[in-house]
Protein backbone atom coordinates (compact mmCIF):
# COMPACT_ATOMS: atom_id res chain seq x y z
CA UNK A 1 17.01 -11.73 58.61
CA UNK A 2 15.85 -15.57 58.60
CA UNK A 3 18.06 -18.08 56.97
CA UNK A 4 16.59 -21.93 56.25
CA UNK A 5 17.41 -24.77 54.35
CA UNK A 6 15.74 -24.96 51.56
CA UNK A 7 12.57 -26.90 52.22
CA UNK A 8 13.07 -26.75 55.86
CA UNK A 9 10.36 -25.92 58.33
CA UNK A 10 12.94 -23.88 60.79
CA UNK A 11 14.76 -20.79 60.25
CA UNK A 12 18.15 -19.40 62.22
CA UNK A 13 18.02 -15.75 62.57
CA UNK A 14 20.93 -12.84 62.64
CA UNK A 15 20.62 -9.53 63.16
CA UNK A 16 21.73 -7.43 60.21
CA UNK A 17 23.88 -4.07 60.26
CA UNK A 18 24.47 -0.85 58.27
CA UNK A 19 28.39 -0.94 57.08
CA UNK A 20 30.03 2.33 56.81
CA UNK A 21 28.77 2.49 52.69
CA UNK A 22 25.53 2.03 53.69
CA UNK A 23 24.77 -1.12 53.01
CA UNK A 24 23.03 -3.87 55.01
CA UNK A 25 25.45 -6.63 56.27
CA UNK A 26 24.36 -10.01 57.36
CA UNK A 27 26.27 -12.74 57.81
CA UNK A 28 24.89 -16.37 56.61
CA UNK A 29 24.84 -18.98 59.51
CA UNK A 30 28.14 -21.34 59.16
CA UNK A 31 26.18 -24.25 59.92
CA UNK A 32 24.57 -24.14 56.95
CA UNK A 33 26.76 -23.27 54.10
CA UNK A 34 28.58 -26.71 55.10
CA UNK A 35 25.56 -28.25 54.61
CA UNK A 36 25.73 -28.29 50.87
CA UNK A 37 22.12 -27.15 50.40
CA UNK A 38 20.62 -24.24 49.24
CA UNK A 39 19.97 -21.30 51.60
CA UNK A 40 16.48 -19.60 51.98
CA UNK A 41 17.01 -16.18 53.14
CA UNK A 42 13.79 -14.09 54.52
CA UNK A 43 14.21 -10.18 54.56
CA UNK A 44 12.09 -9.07 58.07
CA UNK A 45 10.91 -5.79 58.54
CA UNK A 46 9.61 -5.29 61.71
CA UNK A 47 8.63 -2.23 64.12
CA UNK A 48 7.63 -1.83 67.55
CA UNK A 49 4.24 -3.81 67.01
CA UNK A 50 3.99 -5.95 64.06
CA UNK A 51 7.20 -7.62 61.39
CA UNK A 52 6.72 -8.89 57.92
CA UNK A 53 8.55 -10.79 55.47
CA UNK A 54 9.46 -8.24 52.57
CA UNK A 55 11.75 -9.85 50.65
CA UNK A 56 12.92 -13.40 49.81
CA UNK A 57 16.05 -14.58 48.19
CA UNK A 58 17.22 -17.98 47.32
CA UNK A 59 21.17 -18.64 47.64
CA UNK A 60 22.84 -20.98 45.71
CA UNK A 61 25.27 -23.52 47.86
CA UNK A 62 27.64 -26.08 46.06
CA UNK A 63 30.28 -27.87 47.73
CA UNK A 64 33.59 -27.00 48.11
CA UNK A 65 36.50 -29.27 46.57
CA UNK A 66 38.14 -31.43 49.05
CA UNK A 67 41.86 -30.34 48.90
CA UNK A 68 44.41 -33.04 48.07
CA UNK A 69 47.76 -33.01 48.69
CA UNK A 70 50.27 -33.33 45.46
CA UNK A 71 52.56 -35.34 46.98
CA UNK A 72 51.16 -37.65 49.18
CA UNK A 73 47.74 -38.01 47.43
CA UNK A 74 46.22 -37.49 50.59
CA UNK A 75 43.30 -35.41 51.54
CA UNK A 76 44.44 -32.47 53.39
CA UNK A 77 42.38 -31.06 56.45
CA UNK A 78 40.74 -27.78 55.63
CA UNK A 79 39.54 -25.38 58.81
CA UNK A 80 38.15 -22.91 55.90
């Protein structure tokens, strides 16, 4: 699979796997989801002499709340 920022003109890719439901697992680059941005992901199909895009999905992104602390009114460092 190919993941861009919306609008970009480069793509990261990650190899996808079959969980044990059958389903196909990919995981979206970090790097991006902090971005704030939408996420363009490209479905690739590919064989031993040619690949194709097959599917295309768009991914919604919206930025997290920063994370305040009651007491202090101070914003709290979040690893997550």
């Amino acid at each position: 699979m190919h993941f861009s920022i919306d609008g970009a003109s480069e793509a990261m890719v990650r190899e996808p796997y079959i969980d044990e439901n059958d389903n196909v697992v990919c995981s979206i680059p970090d790097a991006m989801l902090k971005q704030s941005k939408n996420i363009r992901c490209y479905v690739f199909a590919k064989n031993e002499t040619s690949g194709a895009t097959i599917y295309e999905i768009l991914i919604p992104v919206t930025a997290k709340a920063r994370a305040v602390n009651a007491a202090s009114g101070q914003v709290t460092t979040d690893k997550t």
